[in-house]
PDB file of N, CA and C in Angstrom:
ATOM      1  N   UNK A   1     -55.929   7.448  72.998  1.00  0.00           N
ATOM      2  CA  UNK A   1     -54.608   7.545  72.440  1.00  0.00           C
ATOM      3  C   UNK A   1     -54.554   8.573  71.304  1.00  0.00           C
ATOM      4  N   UNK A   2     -55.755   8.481  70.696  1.00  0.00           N
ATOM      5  CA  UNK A   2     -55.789   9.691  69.719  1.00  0.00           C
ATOM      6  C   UNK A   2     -56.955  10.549  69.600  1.00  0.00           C
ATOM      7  N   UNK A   3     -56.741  11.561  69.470  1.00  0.00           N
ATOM      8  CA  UNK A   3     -57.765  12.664  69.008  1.00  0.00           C
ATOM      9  C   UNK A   3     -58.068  12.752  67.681  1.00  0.00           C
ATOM     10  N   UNK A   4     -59.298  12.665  67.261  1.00  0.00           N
ATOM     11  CA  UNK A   4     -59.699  12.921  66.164  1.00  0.00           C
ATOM     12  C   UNK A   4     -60.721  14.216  66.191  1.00  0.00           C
ATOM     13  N   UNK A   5     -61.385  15.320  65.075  1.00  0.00           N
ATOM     14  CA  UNK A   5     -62.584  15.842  64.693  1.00  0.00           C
ATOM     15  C   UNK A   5     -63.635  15.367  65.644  1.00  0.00           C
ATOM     16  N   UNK A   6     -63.850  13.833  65.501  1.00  0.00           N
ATOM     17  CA  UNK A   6     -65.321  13.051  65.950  1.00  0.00           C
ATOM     18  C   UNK A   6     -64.891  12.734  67.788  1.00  0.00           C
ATOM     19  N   UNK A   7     -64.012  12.581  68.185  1.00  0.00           N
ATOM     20  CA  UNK A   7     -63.446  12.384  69.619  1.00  0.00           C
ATOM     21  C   UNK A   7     -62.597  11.525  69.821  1.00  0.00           C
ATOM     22  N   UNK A   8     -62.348  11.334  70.416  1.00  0.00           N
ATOM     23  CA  UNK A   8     -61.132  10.514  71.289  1.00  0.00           C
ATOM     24  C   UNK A   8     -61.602   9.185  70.864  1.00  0.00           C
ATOM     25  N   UNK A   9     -59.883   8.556  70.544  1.00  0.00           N
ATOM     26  CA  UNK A   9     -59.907   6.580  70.013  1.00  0.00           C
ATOM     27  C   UNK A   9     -58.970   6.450  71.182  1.00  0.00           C
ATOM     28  N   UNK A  10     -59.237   4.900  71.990  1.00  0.00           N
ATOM     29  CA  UNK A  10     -58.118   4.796  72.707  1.00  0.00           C
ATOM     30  C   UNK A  10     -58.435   3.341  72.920  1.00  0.00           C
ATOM     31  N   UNK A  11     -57.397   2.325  72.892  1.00  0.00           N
ATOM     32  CA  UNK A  11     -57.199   1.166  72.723  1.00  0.00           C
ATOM     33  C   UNK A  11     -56.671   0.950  74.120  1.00  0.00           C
ATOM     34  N   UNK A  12     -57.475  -0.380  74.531  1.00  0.00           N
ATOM     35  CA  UNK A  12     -57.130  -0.732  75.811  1.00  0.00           C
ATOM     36  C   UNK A  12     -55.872  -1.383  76.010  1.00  0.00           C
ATOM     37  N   UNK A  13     -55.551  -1.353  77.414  1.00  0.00           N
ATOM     38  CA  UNK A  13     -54.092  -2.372  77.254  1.00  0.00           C
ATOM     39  C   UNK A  13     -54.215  -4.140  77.459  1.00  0.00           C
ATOM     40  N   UNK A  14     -55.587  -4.247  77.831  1.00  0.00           N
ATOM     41  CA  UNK A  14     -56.473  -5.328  77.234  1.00  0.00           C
ATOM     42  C   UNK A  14     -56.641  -5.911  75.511  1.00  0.00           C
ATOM     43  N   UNK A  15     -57.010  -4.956  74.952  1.00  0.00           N
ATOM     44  CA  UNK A  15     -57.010  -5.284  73.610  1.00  0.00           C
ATOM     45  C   UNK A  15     -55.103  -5.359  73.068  1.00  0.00           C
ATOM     46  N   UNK A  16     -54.147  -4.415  73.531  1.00  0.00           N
ATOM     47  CA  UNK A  16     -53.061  -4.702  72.982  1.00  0.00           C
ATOM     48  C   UNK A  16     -53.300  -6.277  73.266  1.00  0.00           C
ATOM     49  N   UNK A  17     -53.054  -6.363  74.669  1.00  0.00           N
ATOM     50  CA  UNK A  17     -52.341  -7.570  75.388  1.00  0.00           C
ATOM     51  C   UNK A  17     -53.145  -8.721  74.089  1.00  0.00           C
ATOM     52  N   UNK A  18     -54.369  -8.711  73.711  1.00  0.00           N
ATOM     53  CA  UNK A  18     -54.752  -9.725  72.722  1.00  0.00           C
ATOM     54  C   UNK A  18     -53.750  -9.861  71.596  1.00  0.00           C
ATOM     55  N   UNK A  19     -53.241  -8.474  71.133  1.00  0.00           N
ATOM     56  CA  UNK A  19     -52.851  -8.739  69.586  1.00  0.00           C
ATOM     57  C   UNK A  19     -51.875  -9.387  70.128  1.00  0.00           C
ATOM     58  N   UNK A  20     -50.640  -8.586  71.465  1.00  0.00           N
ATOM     59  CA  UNK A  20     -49.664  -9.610  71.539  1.00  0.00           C
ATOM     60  C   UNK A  20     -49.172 -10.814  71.740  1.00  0.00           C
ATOM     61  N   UNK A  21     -50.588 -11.400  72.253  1.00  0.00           N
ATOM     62  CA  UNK A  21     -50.639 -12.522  72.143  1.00  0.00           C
ATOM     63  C   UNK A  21     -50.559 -13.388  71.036  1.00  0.00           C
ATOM     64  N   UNK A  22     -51.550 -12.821  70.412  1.00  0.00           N
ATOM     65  CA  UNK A  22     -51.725 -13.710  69.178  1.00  0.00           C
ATOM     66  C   UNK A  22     -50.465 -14.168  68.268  1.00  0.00           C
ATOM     67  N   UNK A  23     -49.966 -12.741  68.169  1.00  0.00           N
ATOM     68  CA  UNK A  23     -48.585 -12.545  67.562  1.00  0.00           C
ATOM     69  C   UNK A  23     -47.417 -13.595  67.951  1.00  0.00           C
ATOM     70  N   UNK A  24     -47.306 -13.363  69.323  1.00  0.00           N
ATOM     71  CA  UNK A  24     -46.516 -14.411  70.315  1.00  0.00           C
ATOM     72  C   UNK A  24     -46.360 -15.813  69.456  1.00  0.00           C
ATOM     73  N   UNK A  25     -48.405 -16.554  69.933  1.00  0.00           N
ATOM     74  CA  UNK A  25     -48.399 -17.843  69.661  1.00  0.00           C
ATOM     75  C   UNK A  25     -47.721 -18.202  67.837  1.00  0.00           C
ATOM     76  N   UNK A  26     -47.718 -17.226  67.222  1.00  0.00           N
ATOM     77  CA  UNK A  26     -47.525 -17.499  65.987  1.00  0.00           C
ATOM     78  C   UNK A  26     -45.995 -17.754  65.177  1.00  0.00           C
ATOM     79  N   UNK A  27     -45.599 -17.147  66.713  1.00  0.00           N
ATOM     80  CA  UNK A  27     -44.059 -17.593  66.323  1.00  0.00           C
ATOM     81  C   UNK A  27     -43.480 -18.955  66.396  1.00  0.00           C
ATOM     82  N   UNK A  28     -42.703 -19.168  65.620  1.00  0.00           N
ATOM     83  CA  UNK A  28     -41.876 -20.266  65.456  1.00  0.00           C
ATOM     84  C   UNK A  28     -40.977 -20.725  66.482  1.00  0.00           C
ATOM     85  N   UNK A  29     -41.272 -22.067  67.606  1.00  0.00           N
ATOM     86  CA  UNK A  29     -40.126 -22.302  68.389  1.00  0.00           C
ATOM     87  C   UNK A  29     -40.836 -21.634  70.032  1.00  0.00           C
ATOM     88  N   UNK A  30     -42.377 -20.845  69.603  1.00  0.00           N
ATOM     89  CA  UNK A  30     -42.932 -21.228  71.347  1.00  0.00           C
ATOM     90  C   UNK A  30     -44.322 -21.602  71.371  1.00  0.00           C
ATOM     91  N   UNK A  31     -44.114 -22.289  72.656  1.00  0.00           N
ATOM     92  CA  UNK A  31     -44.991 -23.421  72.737  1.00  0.00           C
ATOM     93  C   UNK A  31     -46.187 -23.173  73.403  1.00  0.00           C
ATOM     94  N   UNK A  32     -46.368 -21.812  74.598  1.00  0.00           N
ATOM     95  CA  UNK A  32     -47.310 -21.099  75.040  1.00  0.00           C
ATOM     96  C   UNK A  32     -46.977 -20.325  75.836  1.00  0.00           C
ATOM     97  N   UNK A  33     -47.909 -19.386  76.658  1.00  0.00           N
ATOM     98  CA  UNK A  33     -47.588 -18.464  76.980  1.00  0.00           C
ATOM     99  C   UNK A  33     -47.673 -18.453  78.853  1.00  0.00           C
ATOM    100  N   UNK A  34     -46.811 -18.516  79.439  1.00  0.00           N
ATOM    101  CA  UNK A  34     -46.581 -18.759  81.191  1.00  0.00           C
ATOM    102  C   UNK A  34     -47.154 -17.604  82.069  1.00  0.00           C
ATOM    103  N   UNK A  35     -47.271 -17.644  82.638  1.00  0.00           N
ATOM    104  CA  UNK A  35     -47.147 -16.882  84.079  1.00  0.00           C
ATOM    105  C   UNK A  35     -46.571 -16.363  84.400  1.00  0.00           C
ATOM    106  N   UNK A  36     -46.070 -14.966  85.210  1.00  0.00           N
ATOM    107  CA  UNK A  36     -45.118 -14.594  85.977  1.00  0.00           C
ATOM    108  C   UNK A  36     -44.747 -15.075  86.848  1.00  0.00           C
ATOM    109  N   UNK A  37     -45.876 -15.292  87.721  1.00  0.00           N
ATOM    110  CA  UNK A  37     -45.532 -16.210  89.034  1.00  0.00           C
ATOM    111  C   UNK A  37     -46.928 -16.760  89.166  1.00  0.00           C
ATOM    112  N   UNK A  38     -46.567 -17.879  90.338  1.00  0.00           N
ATOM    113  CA  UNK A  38     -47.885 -18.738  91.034  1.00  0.00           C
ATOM    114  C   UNK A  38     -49.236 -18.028  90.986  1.00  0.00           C
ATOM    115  N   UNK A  39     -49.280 -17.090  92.145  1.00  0.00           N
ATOM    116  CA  UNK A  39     -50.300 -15.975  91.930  1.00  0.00           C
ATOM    117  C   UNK A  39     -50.944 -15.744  90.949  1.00  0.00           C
ATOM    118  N   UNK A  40     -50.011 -15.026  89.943  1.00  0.00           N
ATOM    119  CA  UNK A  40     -50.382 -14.770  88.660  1.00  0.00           C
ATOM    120  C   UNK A  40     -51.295 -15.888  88.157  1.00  0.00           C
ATOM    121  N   UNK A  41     -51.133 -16.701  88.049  1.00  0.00           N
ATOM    122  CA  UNK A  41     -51.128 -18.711  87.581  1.00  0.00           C
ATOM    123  C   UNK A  41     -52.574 -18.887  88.246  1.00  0.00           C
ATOM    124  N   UNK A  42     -52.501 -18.629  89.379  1.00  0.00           N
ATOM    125  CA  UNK A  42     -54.267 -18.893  90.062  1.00  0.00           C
ATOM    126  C   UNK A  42     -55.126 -18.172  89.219  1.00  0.00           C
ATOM    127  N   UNK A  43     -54.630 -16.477  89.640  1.00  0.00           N
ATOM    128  CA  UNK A  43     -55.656 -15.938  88.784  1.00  0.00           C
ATOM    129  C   UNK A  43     -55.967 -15.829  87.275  1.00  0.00           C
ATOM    130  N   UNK A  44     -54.747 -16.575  86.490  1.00  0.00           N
ATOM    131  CA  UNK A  44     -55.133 -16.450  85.458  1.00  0.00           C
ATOM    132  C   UNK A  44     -56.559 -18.191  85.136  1.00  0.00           C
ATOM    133  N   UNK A  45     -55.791 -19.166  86.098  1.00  0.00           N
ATOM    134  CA  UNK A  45     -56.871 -20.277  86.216  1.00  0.00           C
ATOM    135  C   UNK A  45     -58.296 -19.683  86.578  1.00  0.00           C
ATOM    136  N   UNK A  46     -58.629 -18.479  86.785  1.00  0.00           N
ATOM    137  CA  UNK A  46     -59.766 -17.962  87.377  1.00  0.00           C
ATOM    138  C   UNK A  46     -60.427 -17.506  86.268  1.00  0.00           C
ATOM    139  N   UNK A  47     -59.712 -16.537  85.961  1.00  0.00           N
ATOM    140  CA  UNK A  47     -60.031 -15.653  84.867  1.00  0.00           C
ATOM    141  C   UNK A  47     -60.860 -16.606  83.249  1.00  0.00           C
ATOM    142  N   UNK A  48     -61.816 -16.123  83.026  1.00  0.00           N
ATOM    143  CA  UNK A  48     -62.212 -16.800  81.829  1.00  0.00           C
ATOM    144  C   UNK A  48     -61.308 -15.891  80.583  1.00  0.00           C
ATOM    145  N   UNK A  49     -60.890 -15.105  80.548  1.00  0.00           N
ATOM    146  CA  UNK A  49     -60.140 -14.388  78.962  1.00  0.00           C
ATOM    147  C   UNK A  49     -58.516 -14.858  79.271  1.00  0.00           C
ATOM    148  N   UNK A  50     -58.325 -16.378  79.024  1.00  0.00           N
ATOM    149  CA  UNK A  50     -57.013 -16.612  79.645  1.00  0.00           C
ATOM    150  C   UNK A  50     -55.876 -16.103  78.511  1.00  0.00           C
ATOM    151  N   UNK A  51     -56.563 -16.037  77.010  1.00  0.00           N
ATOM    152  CA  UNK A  51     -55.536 -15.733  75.803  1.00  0.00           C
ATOM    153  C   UNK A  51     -54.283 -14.717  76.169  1.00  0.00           C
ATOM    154  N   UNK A  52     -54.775 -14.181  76.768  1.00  0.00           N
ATOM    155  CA  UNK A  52     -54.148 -12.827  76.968  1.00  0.00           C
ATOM    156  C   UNK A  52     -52.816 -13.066  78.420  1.00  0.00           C
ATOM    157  N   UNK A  53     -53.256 -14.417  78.647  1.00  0.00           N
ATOM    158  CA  UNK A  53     -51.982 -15.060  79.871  1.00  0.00           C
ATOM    159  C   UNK A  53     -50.802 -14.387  79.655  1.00  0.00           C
ATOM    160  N   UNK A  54     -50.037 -14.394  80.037  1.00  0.00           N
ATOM    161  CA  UNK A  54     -48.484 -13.925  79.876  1.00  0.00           C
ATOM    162  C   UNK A  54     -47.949 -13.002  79.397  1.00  0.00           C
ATOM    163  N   UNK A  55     -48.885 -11.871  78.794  1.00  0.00           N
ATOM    164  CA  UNK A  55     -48.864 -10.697  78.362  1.00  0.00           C
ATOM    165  C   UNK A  55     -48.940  -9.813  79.979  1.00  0.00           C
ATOM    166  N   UNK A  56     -48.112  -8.546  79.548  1.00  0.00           N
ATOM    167  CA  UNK A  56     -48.700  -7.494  80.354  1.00  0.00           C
ATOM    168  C   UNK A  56     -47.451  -6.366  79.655  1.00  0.00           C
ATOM    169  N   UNK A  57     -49.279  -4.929  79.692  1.00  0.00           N
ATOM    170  CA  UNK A  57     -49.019  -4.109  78.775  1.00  0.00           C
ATOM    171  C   UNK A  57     -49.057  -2.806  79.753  1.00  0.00           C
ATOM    172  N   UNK A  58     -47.767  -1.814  79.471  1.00  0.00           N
ATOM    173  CA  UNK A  58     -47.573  -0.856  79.966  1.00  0.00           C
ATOM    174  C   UNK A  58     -47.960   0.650  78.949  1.00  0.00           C
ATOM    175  N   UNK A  59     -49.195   1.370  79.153  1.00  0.00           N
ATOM    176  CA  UNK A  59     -48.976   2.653  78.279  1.00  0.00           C
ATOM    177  C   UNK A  59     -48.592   4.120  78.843  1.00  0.00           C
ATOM    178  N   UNK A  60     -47.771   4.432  78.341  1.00  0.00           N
ATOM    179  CA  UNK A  60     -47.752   5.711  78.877  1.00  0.00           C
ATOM    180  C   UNK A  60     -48.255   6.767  78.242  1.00  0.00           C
ATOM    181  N   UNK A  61     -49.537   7.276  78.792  1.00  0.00           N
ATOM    182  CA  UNK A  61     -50.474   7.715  78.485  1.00  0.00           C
ATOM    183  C   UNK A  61     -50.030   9.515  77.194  1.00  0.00           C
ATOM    184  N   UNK A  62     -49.152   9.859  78.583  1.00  0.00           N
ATOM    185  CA  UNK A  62     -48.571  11.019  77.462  1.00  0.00           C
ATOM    186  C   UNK A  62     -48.319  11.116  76.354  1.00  0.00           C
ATOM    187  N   UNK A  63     -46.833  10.023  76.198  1.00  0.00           N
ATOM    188  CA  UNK A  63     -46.374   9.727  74.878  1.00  0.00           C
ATOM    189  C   UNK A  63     -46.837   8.949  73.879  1.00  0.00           C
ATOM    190  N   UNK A  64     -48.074   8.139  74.554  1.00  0.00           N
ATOM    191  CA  UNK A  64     -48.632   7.447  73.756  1.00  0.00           C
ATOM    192  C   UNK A  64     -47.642   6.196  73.690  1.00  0.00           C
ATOM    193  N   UNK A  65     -46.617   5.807  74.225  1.00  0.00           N
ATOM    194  CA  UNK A  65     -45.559   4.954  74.098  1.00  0.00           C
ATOM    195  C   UNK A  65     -45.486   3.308  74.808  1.00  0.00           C
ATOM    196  N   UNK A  66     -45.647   2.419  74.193  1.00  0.00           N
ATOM    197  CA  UNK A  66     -46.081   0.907  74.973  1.00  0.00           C
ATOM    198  C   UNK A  66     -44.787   0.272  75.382  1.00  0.00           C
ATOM    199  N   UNK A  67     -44.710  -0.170  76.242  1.00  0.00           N
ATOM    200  CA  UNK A  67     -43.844  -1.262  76.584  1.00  0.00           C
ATOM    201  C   UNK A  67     -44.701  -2.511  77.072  1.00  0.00           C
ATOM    202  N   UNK A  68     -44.308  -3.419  76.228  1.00  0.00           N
ATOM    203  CA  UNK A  68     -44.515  -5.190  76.622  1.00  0.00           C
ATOM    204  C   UNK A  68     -43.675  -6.256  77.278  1.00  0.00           C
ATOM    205  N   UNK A  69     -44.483  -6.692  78.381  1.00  0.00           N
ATOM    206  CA  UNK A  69     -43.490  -7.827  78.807  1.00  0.00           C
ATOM    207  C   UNK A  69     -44.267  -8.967  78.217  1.00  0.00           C
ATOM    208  N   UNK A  70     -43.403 -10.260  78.186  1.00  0.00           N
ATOM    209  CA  UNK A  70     -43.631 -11.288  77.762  1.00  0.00           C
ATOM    210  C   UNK A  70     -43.363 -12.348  78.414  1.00  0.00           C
ATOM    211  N   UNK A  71     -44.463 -13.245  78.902  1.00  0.00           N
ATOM    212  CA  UNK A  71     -43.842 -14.632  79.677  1.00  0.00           C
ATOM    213  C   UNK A  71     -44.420 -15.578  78.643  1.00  0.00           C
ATOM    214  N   UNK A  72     -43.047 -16.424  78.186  1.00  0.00           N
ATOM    215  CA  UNK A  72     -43.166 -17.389  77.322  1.00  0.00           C
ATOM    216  C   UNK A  72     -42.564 -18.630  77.837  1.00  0.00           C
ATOM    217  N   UNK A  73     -43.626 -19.829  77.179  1.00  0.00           N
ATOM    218  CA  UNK A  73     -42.662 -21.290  77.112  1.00  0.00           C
ATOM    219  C   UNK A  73     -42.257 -21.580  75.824  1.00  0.00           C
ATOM    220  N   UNK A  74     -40.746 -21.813  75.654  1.00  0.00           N
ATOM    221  CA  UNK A  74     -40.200 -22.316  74.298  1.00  0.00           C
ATOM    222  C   UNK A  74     -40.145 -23.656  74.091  1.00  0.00           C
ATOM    223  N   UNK A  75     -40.084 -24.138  72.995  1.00  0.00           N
ATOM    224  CA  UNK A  75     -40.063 -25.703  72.806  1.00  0.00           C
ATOM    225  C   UNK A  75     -38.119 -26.203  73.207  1.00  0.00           C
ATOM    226  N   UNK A  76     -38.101 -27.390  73.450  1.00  0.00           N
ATOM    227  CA  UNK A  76     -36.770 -27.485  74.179  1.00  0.00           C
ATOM    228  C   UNK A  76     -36.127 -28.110  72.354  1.00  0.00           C
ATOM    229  N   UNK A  77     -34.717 -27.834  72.723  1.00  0.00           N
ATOM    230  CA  UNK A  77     -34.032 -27.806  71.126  1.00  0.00           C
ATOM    231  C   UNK A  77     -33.927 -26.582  70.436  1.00  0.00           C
ATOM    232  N   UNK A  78     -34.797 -25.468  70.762  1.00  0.00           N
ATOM    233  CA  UNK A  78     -34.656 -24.353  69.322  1.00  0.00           C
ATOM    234  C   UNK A  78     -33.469 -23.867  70.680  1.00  0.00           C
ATOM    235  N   UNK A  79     -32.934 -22.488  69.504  1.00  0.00           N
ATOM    236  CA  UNK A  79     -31.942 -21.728  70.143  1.00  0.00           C
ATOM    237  C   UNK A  79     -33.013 -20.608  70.980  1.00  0.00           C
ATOM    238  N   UNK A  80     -32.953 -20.571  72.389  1.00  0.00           N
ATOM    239  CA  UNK A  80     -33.624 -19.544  73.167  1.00  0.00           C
ATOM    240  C   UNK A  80     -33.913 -18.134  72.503  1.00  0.00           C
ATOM    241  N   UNK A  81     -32.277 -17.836  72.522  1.00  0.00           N
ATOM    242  CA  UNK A  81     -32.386 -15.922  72.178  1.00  0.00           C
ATOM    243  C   UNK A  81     -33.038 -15.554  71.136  1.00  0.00           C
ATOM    244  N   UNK A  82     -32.684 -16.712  69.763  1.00  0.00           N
ATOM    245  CA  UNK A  82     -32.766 -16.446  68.353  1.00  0.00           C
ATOM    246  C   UNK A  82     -34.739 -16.479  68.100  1.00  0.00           C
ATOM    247  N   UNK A  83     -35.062 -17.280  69.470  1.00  0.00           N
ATOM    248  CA  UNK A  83     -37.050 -17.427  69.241  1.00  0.00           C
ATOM    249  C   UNK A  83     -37.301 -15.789  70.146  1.00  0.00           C
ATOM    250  N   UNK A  84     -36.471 -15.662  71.024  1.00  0.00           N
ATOM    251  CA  UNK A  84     -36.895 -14.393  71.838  1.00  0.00           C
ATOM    252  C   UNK A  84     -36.805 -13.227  70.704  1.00  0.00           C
ATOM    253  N   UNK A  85     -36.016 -13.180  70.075  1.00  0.00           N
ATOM    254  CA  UNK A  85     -35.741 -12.181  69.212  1.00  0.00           C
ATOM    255  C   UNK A  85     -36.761 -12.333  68.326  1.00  0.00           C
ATOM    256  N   UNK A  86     -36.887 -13.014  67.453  1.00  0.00           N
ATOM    257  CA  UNK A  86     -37.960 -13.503  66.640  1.00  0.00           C
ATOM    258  C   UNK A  86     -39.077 -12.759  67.484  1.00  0.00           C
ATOM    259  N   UNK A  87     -40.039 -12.996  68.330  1.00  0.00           N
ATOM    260  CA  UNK A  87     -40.862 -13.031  69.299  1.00  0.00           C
ATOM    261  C   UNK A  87     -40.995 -10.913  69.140  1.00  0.00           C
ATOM    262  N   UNK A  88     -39.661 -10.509  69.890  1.00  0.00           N
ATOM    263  CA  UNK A  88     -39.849  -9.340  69.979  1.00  0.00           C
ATOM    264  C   UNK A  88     -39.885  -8.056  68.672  1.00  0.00           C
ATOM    265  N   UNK A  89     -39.763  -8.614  67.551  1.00  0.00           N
ATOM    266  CA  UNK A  89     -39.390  -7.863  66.554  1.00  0.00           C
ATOM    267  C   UNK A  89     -40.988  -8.172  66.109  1.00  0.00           C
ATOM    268  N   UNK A  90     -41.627  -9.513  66.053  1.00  0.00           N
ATOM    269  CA  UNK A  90     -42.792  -9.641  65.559  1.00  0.00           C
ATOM    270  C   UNK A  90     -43.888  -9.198  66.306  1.00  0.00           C
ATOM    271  N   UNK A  91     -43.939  -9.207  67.553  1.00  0.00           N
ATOM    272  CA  UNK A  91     -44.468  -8.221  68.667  1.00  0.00           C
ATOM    273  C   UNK A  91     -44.698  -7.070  68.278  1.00  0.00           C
ATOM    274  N   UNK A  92     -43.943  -5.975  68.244  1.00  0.00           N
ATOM    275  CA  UNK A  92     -43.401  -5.014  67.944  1.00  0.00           C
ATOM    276  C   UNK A  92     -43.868  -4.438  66.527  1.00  0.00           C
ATOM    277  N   UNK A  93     -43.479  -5.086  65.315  1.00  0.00           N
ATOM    278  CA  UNK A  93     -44.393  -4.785  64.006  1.00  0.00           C
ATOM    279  C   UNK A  93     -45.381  -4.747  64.055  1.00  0.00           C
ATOM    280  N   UNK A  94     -45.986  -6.288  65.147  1.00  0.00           N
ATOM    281  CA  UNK A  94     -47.795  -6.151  64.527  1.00  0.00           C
ATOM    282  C   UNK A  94     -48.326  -5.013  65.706  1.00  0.00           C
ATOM    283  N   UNK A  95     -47.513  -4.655  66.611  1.00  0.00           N
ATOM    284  CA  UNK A  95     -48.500  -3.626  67.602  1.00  0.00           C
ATOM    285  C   UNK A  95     -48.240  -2.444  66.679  1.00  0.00           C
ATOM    286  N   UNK A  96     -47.230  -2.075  66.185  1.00  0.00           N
ATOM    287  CA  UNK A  96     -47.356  -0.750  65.576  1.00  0.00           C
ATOM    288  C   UNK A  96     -48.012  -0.523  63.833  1.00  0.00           C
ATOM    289  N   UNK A  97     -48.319  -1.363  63.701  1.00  0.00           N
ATOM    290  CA  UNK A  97     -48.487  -1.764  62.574  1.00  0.00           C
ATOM    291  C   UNK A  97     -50.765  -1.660  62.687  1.00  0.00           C
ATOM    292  N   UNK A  98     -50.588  -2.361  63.845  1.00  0.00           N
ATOM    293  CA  UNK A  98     -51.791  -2.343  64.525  1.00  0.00           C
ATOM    294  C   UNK A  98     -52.548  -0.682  64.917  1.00  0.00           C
ATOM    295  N   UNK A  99     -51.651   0.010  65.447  1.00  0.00           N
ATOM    296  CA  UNK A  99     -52.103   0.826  66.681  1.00  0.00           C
ATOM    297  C   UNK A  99     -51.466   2.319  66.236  1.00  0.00           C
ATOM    298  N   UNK A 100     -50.497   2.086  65.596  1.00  0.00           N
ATOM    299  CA  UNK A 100     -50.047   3.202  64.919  1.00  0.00           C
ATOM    300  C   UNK A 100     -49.449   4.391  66.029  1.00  0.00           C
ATOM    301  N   UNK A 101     -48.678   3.053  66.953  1.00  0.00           N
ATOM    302  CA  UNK A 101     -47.965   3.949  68.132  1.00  0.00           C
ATOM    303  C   UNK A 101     -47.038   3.386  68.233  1.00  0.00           C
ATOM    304  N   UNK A 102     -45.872   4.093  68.844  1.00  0.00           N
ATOM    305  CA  UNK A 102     -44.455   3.299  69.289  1.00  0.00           C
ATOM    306  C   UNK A 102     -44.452   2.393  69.698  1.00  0.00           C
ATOM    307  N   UNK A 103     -43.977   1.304  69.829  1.00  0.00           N
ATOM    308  CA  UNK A 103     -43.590   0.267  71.087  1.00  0.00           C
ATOM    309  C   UNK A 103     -41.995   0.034  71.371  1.00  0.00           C
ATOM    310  N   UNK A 104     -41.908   1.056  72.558  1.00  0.00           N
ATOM    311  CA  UNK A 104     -40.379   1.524  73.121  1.00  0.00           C
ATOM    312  C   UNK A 104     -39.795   0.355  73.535  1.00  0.00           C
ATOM    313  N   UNK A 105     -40.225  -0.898  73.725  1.00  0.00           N
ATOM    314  CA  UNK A 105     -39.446  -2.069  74.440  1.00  0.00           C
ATOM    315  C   UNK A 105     -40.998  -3.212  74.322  1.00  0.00           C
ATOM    316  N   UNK A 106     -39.946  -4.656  73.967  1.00  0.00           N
ATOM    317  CA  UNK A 106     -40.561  -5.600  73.968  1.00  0.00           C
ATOM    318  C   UNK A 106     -39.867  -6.940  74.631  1.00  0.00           C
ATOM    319  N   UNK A 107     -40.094  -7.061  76.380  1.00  0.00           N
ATOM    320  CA  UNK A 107     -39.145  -7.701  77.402  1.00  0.00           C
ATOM    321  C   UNK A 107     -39.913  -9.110  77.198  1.00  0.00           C
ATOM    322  N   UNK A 108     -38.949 -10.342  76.740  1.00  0.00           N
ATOM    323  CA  UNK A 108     -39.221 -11.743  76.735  1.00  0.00           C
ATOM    324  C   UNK A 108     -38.802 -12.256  77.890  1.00  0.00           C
ATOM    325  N   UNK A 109     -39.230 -12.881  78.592  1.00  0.00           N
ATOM    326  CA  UNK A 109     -39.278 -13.960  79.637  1.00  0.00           C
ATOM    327  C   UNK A 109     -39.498 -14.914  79.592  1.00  0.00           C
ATOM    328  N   UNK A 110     -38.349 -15.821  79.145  1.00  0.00           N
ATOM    329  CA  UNK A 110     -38.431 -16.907  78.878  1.00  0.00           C
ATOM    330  C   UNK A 110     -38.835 -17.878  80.405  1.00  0.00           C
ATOM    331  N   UNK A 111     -40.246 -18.685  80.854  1.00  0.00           N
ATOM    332  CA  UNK A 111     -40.285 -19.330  81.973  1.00  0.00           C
ATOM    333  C   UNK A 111     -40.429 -20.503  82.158  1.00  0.00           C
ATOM    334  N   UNK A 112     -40.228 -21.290  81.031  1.00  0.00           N
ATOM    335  CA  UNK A 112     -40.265 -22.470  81.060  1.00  0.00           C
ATOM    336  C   UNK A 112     -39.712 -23.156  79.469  1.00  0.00           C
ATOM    337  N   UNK A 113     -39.258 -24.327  79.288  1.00  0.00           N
ATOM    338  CA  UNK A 113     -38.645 -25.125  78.207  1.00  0.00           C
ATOM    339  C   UNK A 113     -39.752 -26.370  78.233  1.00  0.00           C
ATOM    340  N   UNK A 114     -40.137 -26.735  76.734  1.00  0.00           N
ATOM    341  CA  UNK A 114     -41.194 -27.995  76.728  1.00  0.00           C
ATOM    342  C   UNK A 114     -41.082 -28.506  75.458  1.00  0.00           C
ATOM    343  N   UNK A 115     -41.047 -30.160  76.000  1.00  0.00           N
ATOM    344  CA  UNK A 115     -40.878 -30.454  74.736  1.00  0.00           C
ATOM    345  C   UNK A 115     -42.329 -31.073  74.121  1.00  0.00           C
ATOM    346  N   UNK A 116     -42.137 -30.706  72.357  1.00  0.00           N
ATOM    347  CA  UNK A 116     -43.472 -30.268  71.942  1.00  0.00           C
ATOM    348  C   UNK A 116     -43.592 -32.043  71.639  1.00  0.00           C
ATOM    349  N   UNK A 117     -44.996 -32.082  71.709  1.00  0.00           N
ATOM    350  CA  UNK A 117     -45.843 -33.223  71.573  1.00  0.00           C
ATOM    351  C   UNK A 117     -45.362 -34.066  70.370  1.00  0.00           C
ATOM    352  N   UNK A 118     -44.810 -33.066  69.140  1.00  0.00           N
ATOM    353  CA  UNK A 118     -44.576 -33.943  67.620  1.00  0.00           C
ATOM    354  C   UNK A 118     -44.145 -34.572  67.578  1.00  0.00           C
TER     355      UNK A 118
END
């Protein structure tokens, strides 16, 4: 992603997909992070690095420019949009904040409602 003097830095869309995760779980009002679909759902039951579930990270290599999708479960009771929003603005800070690159779009998918254990 970047050129330096010493050579080339470039951050996987693996390692994003971690921060956005993390970021995700830390928001207020979701409860974890879903699947796209079934498929998805097996292989992520397969996969041992499951943190990174419900993330998927798009770079475009040229511009250096990320787009994130997001499959989330919200807790049932909060207001949907107002946690999605939340979600994408905090997304969004800590990747650029992180990575010191754009992030042109941050798509929430909300896929499920749960109510939390408390």
């Amino acid at each position: 992603m970047e050129e330096t003097s010493l050579g080339k830095i470039e951050v996987s869309a693996t390692a994003i997909a971690s921060l956005a995760s993390q970021a995700v779980l830390e928001c207020y009002g979701v409860v974890g992070m879903a699947t796209k679909d079934l498929a998805s759902g097996i292989i992520g039951i397969l996969q041992l690095a499951s943190h990174r579930r419900g993330v998927k990270v798009n770079i475009n290599i040229n511009g250096g420019r990320i787009v994130v999708d997001l499959y989330v479960v919200i807790e049932y009771g909060t207001r949907i949009a107002t946690v999605a929003r939340n979600v994408q603005s905090v997304v969004k800070y800590t990747l650029e904040k992180a990575l010191g690159a754009p992030v042109v779009a941050v798509n929430v998918h909300v896929q499920d409602l749960r109510v939390s254990a408390d």
